[in-house]
N, C-alpha and C. Protein backbone atom coordinates (compact mmCIF):
# COMPACT_ATOMS: atom_id res chain seq x y z
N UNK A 1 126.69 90.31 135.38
CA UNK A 1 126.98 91.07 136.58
C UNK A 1 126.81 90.16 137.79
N UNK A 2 127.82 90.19 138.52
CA UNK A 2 127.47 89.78 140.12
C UNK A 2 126.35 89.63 140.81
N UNK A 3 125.57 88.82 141.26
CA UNK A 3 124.69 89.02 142.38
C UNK A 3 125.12 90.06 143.83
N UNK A 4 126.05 89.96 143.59
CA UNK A 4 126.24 90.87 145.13
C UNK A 4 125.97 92.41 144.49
N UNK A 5 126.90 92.80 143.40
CA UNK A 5 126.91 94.20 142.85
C UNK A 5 125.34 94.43 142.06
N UNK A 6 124.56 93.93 141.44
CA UNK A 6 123.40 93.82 141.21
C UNK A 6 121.86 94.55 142.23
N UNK A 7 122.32 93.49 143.52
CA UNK A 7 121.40 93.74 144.91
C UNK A 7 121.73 95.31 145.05
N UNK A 8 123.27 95.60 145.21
CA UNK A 8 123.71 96.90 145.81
C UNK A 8 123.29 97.74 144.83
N UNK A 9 123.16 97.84 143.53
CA UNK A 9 122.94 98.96 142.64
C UNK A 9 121.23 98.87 142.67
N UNK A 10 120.24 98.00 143.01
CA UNK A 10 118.97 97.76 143.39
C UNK A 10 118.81 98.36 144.72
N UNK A 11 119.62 98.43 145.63
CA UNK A 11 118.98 99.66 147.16
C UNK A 11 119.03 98.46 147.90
N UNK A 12 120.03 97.36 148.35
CA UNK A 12 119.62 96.46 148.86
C UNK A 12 120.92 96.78 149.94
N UNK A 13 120.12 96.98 151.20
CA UNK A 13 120.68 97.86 152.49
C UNK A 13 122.10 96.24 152.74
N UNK A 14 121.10 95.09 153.00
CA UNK A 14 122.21 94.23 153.44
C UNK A 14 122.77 93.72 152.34
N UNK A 15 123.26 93.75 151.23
CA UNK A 15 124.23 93.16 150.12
C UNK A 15 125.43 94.60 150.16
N UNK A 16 124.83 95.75 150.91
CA UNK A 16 126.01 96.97 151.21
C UNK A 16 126.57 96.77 151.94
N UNK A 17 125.94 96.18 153.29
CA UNK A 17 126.57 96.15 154.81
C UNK A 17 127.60 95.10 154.42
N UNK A 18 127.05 93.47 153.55
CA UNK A 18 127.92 92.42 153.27
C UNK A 18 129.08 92.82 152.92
N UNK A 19 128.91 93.88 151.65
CA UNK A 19 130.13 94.45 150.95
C UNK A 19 131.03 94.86 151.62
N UNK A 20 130.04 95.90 152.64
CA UNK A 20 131.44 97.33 153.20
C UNK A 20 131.72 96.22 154.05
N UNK A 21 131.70 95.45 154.92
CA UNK A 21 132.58 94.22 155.51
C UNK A 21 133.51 93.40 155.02
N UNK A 22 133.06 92.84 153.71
CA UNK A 22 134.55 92.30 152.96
C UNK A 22 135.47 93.37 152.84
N UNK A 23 134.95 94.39 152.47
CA UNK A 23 136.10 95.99 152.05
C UNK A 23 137.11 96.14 153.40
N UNK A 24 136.35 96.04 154.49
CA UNK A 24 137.05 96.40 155.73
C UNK A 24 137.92 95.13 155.92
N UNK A 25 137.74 93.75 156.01
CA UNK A 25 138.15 92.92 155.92
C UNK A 25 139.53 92.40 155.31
N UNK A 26 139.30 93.46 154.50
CA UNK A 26 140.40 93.18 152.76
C UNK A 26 140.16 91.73 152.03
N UNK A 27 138.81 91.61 152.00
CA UNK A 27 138.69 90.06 151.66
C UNK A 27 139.03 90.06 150.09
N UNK A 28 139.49 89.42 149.50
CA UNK A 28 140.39 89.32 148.11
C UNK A 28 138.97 89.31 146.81
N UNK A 29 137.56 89.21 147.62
CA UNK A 29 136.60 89.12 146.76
C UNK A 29 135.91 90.30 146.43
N UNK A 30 136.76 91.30 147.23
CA UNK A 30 135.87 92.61 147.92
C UNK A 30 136.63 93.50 146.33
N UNK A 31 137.74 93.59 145.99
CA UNK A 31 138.29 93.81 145.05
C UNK A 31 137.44 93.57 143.86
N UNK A 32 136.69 92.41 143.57
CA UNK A 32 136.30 92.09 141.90
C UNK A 32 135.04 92.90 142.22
N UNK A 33 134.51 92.86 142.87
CA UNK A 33 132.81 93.94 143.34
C UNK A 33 133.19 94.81 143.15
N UNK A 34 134.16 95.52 143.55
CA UNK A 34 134.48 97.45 143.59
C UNK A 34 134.87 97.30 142.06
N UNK A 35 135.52 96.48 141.41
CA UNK A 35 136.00 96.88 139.71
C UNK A 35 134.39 96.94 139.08
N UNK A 36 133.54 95.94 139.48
CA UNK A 36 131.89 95.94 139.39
C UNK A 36 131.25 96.98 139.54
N UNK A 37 131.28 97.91 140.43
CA UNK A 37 130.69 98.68 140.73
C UNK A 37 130.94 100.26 140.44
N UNK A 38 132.57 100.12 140.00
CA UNK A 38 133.48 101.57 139.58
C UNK A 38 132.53 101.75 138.72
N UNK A 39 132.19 101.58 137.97
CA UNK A 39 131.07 102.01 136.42
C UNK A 39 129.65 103.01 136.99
N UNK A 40 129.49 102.30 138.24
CA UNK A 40 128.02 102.86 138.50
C UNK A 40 128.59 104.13 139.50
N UNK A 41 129.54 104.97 139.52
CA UNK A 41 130.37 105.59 140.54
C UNK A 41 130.25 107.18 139.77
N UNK A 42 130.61 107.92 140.93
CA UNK A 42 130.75 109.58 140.35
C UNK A 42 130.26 110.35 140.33
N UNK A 43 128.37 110.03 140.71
CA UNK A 43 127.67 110.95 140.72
C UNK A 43 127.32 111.25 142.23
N UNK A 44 128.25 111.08 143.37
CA UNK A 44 127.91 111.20 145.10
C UNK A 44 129.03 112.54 145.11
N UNK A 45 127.93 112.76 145.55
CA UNK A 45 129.22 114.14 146.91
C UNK A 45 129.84 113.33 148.30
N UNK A 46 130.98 113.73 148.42
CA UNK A 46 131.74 113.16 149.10
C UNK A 46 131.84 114.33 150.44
N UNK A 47 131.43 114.25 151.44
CA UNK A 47 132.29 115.29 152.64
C UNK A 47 132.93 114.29 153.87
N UNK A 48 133.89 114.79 153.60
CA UNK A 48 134.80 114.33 155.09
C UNK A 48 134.36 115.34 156.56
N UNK A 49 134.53 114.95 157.51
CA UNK A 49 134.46 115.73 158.75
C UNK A 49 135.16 114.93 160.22
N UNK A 50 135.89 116.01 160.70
CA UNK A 50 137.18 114.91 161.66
C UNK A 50 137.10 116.32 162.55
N UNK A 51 137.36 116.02 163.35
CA UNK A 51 137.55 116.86 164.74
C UNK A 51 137.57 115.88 165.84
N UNK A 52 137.84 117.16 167.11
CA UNK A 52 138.60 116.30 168.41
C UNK A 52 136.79 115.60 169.10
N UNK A 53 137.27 114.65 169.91
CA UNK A 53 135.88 114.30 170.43
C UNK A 53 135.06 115.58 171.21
N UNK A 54 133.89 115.42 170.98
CA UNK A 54 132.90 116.72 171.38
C UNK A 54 132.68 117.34 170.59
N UNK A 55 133.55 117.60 169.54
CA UNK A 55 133.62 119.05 169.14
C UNK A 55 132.19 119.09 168.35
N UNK A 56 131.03 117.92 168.06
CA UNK A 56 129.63 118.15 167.14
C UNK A 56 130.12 117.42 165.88
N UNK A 57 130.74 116.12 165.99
CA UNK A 57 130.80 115.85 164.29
C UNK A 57 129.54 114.86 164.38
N UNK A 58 129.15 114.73 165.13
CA UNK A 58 127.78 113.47 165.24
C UNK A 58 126.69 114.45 164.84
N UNK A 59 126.53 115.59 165.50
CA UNK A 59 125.05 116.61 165.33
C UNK A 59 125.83 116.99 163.95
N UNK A 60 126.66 117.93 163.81
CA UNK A 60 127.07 118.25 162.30
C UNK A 60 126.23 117.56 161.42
N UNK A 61 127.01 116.12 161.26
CA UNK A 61 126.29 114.80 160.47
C UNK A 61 124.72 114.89 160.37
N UNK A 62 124.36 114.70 161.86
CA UNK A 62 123.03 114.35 161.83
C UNK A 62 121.73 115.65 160.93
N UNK A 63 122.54 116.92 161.31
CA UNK A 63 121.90 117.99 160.34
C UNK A 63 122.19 117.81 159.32
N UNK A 64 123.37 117.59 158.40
CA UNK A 64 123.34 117.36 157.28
C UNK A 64 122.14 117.03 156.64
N UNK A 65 122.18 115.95 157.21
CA UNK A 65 121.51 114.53 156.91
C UNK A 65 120.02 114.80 156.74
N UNK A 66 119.60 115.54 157.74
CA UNK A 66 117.79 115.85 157.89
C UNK A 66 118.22 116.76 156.43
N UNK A 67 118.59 118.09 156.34
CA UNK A 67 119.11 118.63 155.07
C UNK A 67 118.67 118.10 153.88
N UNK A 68 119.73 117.06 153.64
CA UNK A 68 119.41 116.20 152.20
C UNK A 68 118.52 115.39 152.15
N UNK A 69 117.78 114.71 153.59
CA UNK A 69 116.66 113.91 153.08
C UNK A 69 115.41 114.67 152.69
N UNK A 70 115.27 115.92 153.23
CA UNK A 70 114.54 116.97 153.15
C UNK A 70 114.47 117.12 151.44
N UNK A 71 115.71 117.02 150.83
CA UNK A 71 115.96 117.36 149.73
C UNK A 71 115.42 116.06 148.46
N UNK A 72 115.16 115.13 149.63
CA UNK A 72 114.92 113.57 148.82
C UNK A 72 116.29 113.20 148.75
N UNK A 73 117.39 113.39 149.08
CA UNK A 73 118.41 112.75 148.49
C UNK A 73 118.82 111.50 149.43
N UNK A 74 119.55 110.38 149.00
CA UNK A 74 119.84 109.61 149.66
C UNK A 74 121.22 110.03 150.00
N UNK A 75 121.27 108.79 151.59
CA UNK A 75 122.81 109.72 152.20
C UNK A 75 123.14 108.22 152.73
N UNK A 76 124.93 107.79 152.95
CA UNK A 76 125.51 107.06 153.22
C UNK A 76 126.64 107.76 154.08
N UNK A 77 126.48 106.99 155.75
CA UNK A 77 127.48 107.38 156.41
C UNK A 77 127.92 106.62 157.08
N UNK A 78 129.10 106.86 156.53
CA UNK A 78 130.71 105.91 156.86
C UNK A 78 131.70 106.35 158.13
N UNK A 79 131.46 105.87 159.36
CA UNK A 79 131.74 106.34 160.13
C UNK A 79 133.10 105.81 160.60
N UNK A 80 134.43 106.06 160.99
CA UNK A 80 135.83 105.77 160.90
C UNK A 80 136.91 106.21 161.37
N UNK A 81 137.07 105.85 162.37
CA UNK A 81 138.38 106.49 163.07
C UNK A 81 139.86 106.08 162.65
N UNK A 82 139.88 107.01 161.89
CA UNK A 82 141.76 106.04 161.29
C UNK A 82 142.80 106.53 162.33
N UNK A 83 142.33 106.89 163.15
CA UNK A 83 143.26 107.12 164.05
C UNK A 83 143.68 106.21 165.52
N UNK A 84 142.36 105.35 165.14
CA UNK A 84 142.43 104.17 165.98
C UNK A 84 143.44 102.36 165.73
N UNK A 85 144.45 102.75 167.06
CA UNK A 85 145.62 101.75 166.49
C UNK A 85 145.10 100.29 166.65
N UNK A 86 143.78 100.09 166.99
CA UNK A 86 143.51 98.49 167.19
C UNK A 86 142.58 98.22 166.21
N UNK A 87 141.60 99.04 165.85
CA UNK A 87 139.89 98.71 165.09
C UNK A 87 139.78 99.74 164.12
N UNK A 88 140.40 101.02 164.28
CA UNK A 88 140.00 102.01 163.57
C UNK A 88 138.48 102.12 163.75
N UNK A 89 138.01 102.11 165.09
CA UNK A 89 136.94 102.27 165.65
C UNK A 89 136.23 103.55 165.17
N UNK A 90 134.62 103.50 165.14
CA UNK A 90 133.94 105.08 164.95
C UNK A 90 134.51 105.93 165.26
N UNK A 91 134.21 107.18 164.61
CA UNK A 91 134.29 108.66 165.45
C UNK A 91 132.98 108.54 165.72
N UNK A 92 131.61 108.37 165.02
CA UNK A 92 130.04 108.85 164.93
C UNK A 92 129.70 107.02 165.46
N UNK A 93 130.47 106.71 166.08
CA UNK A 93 129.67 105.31 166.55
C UNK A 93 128.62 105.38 167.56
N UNK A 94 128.28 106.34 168.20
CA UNK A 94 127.29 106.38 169.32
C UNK A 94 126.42 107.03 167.83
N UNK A 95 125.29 106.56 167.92
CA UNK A 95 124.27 106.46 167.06
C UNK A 95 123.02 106.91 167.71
N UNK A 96 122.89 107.36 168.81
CA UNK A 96 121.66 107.85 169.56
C UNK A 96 121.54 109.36 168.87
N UNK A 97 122.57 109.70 168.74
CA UNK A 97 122.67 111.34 168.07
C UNK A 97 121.99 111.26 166.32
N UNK A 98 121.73 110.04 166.10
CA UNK A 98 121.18 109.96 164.95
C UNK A 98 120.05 109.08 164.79
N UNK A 99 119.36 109.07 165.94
CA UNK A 99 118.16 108.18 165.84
C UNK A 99 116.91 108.50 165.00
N UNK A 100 116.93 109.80 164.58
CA UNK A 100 115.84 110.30 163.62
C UNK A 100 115.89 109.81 162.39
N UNK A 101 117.11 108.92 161.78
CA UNK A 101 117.45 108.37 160.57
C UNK A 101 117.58 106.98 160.42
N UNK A 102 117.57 106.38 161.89
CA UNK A 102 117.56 104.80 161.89
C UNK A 102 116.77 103.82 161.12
N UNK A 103 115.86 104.35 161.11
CA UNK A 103 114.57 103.56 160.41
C UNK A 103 114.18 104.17 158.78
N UNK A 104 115.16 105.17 158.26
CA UNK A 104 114.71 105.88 157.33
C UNK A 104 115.43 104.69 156.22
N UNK A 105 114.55 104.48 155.22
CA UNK A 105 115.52 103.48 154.04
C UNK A 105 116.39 104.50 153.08
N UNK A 106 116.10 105.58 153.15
CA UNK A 106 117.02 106.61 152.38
C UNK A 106 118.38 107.00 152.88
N UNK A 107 118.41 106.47 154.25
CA UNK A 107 119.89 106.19 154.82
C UNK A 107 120.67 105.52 155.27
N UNK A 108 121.87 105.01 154.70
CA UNK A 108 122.60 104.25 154.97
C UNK A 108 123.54 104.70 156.18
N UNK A 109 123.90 103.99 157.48
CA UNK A 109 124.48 104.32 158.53
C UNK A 109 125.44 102.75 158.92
N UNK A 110 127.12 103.23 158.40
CA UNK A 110 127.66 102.12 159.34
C UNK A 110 128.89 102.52 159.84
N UNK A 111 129.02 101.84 160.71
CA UNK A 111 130.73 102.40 162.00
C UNK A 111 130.62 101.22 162.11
C-alpha cells in the first residue's frame, strides 16, 4: 500500500489535506490513491447542502456537526462552490461560523 493512502486510512489530517489538493489539482497521481483508497470507501453518509448566500448553509453545517460529534462520529467538510467560474471558490469558506470545530481532531474542514 502507498504511504500517502496508508497515513490517510491512519487519521493523518495532513496526508488528507496533501491528497484533497492533488484531487483538486487533477494531478495524474491523485488517480492511483483514490483506486487505493476505493476499498476502504462506503461506510460515510454523504449530505450535500447549496443555497443562495445567507440563506444558513454555514450554521446548518456547523449544527450538524456539534450533532455528530456529540454522537462521537467523525465529520469531513468539503466546502465548494461549483458555481464559481475562476476557483470554484467556498460556499462555507468564512470559517468563523465554525470555530467550535477548528481545533477538534474529529473534524476535518477544507474550502
Amino acid at each position: 500500500m502507498h504511504d500517502s493512502a496508508r497515513k490517510i486510512l491512519a487519521g493523518d489530517l495532513r496526508a488528507l489535506s496533501r491528497a484533497a489538493t492533488q484531487i483538486e489539482n487533477r494531478n495524474p497521481k491523485a488517480d492511483a490513491l483514490l483506486k487505493e483508497l476505493f476499498a476502504h470507501t462506503g461506510k460515510a453518509t454523504v449530505i450535500g447542502i447549496t443555497g443562495s448566500p445567507g440563506a444558513g448553509k454555514s450554521t446548518l453545517v456547523d449544527k450538524i456537526t456539534s450533532e455528530l460529534r456529540r454522537e462521537n462520529k467523525q465529520v469531513g467538510i468539503i466546502a465548494v462552490d461549483p458555481t464559481s467560474p475562476y476557483t470554484g471558490g467556498a460556499i462555507l469558506g468564512d470559517r468563523i461560523r465554525m470555530l467550535g470545530h477548528h481545533a477538534d481532531p474529529g473534524v476535518f474542514i477544507r474550502s
